[in-house]
Protein backbone atom coordinates (compact mmCIF):
# COMPACT_ATOMS: atom_id res chain seq x y z
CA UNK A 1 123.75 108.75 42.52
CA UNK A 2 122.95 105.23 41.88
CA UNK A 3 119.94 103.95 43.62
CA UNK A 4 122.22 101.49 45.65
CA UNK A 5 124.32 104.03 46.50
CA UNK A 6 121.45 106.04 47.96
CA UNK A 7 119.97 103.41 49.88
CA UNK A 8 123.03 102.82 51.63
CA UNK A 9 123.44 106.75 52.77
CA UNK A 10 119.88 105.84 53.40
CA UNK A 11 120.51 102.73 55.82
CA UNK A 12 123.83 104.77 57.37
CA UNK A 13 121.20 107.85 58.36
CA UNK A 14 118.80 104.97 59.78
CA UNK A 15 121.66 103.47 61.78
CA UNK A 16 122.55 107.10 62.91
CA UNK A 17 119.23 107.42 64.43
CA UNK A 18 118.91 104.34 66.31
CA UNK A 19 122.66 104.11 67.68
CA UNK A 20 121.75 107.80 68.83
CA UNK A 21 118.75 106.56 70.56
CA UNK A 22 120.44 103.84 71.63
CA UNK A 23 122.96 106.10 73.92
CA UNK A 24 120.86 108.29 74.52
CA UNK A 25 118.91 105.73 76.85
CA UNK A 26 121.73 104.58 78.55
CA UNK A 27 123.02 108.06 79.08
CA UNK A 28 119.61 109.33 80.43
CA UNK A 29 121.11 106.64 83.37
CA UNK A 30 123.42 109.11 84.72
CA UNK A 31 123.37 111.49 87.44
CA UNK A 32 124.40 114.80 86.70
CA UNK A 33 127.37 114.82 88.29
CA UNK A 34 128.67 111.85 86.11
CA UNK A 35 127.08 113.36 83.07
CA UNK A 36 129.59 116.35 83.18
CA UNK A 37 132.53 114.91 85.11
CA UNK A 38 135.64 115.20 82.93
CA UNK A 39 137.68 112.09 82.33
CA UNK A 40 140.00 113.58 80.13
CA UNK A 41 137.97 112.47 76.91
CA UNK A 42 138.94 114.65 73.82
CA UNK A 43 135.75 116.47 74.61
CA UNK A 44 135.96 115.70 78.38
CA UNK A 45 132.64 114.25 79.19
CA UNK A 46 129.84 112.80 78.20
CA UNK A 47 127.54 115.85 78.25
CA UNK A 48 130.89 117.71 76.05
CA UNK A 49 131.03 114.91 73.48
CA UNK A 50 127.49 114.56 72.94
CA UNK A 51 127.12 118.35 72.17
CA UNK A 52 129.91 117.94 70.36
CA UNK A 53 128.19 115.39 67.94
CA UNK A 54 125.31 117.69 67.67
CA UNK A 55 127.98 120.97 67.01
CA UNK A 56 129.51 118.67 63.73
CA UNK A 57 126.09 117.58 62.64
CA UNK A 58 124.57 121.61 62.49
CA UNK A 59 127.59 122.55 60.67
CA UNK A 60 127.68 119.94 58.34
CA UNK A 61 123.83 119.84 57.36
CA UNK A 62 124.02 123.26 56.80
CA UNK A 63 126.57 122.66 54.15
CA UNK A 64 125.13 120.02 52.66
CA UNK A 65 121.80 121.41 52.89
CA UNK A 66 123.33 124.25 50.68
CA UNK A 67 124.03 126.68 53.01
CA UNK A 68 126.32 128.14 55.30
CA UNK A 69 127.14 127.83 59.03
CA UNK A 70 129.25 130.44 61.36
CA UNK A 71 132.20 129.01 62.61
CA UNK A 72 131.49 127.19 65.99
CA UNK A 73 133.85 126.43 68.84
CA UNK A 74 133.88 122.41 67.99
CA UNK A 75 134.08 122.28 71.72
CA UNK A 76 130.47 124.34 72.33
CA UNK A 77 128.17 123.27 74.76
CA UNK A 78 124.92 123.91 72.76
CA UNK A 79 122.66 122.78 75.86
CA UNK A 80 123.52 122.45 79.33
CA UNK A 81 120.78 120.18 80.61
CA UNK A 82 120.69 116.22 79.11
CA UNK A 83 116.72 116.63 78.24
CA UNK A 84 117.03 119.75 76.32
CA UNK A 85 120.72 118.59 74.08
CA UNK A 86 118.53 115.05 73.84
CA UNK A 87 115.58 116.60 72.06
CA UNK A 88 117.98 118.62 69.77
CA UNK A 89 119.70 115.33 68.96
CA UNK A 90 116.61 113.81 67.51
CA UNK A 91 115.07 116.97 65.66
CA UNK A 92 119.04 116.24 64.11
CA UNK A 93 118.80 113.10 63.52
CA UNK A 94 115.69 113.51 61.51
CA UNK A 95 116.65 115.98 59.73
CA UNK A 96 120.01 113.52 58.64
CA UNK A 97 117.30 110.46 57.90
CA UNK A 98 114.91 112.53 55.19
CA UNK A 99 118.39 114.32 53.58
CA UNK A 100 119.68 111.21 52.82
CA UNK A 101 116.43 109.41 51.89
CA UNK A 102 115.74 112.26 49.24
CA UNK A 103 119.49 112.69 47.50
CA UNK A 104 119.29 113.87 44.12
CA UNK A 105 120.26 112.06 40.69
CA UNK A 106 124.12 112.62 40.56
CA UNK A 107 124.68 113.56 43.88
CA UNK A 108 127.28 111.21 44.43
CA UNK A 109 129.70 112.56 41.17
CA UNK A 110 129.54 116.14 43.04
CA UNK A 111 131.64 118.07 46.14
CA UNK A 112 130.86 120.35 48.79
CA UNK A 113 132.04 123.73 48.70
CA UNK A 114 132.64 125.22 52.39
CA UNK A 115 134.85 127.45 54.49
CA UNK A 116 136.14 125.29 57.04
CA UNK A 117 136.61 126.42 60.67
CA UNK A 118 140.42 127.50 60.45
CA UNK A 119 139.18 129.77 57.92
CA UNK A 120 140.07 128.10 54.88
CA UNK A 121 137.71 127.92 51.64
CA UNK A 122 137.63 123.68 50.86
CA UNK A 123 136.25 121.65 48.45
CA UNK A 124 135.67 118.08 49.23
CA UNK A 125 134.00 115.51 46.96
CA UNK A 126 130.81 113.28 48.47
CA UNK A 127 132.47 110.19 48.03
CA UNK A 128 134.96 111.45 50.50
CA UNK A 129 133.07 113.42 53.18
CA UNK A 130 129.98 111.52 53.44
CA UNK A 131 131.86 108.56 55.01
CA UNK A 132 133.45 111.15 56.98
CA UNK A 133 130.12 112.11 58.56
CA UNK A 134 129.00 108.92 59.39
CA UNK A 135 132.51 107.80 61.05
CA UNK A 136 132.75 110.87 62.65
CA UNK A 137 129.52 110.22 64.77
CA UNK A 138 130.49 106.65 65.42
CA UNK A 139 134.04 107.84 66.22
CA UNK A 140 132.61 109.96 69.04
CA UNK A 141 129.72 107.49 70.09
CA UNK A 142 132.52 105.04 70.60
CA UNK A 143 134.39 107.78 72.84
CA UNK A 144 131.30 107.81 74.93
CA UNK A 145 130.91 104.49 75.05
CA UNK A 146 133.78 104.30 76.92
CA UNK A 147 133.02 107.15 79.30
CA UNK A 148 130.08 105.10 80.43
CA UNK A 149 132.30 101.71 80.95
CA UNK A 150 134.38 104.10 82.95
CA UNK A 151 131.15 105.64 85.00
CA UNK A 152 130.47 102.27 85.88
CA UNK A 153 127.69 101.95 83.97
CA UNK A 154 127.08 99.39 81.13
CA UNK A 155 127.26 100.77 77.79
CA UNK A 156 125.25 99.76 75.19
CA UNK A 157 125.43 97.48 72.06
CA UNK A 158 125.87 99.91 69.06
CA UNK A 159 127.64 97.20 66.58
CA UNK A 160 125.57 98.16 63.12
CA UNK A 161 124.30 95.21 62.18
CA UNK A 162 123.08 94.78 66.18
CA UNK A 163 121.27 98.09 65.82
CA UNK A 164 119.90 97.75 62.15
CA UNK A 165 118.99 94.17 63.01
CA UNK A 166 118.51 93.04 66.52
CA UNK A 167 119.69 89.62 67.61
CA UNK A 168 116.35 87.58 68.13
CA UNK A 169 114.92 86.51 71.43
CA UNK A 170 114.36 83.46 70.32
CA UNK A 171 117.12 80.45 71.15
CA UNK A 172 118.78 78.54 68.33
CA UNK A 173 118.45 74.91 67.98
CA UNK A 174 121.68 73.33 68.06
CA UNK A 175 121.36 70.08 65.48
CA UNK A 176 124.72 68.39 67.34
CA UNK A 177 122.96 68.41 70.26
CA UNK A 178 119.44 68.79 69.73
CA UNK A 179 119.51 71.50 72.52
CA UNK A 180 119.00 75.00 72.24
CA UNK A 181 121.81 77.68 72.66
């Protein structure tokens, strides 16, 4: 894998992280009650699509840690209480960041080799399923995004660049006007 190459799996694992983080805190915002109502989300709620994210990220680790991973109901509710799933989450997202800051030479020109969770033995090459792991948790973030707008509660800014590079406090001098902005 080129170095370039690497470094961006590197920055996607990074931006992983800190989008994670990111709704995570506003999450940690809800009551209980609006952390498991269902509102008809592929996964139902927020507390079902964030252990979902966690149940795709154990099973795919595993196989590209080299191993294998018994089929899981994608729909699993690994931990019931927010605390507990948010503590797995970062031991996860950890994990993700030193994987992909330590990919071998060539990784890139291989595949994975996995049984799938319908059973089926599948071989997919990294250029393929690596973006696939990274949209799939932005896919889902997005999904509970939305729960939150529909909670009431404001979601979060999880744009990549925004996360990876924070807009500045600091007000930008418009030269038309010689005002800030």
């Amino acid at each position: 894998m080129s170095e370039r190459s690497s470094d961006l799996w590197a920055q996607y694992a990074r931006y992983n992280r800190l989008a994670n983080e990111t709704l995570y805190d506003a999450c940690a915002g809800l009551s209980d009650d609006d952390y498991r109502r269902d509102l008809g989300a592929f996964f139902g709620s927020v507390q079902g699509t964030l252990n979902h994210l966690l149940v795709g990220d154990t099973i795919w680790m595993a196989r590209f840690e080299g191993g294998t991973h018994p089929s899981t109901d994608l729909d699993a509710l690994l931990f019931e209480r927010f605390d507990a799933l948010r503590v797995a989450r970062r031991q996860m997202d950890r994990r993700i960041e030193r994987f992909f800051a330590a990919l071998p030479p060539g990784f890139a020109n291989g595949s994975v080799r996995y049984v799938n969770n319908a059973g089926f033995d599948t071989e997919d090459p990294w250029p393929v399923i690596l973006p696939h792991f990274f949209n799939h948790q932005t896919h889902h973030r997005a999904q509970v995004h939305t729960l939150l707008s529909q909670l009431g509660h404001a979601p979060p800014v999880l744009d990549l660049h925004r996360v990876l590079r924070p807009i500045p406090q600091v007000p930008v001098l418009d030269t038309s006007t010689g005002s800030a902005r």
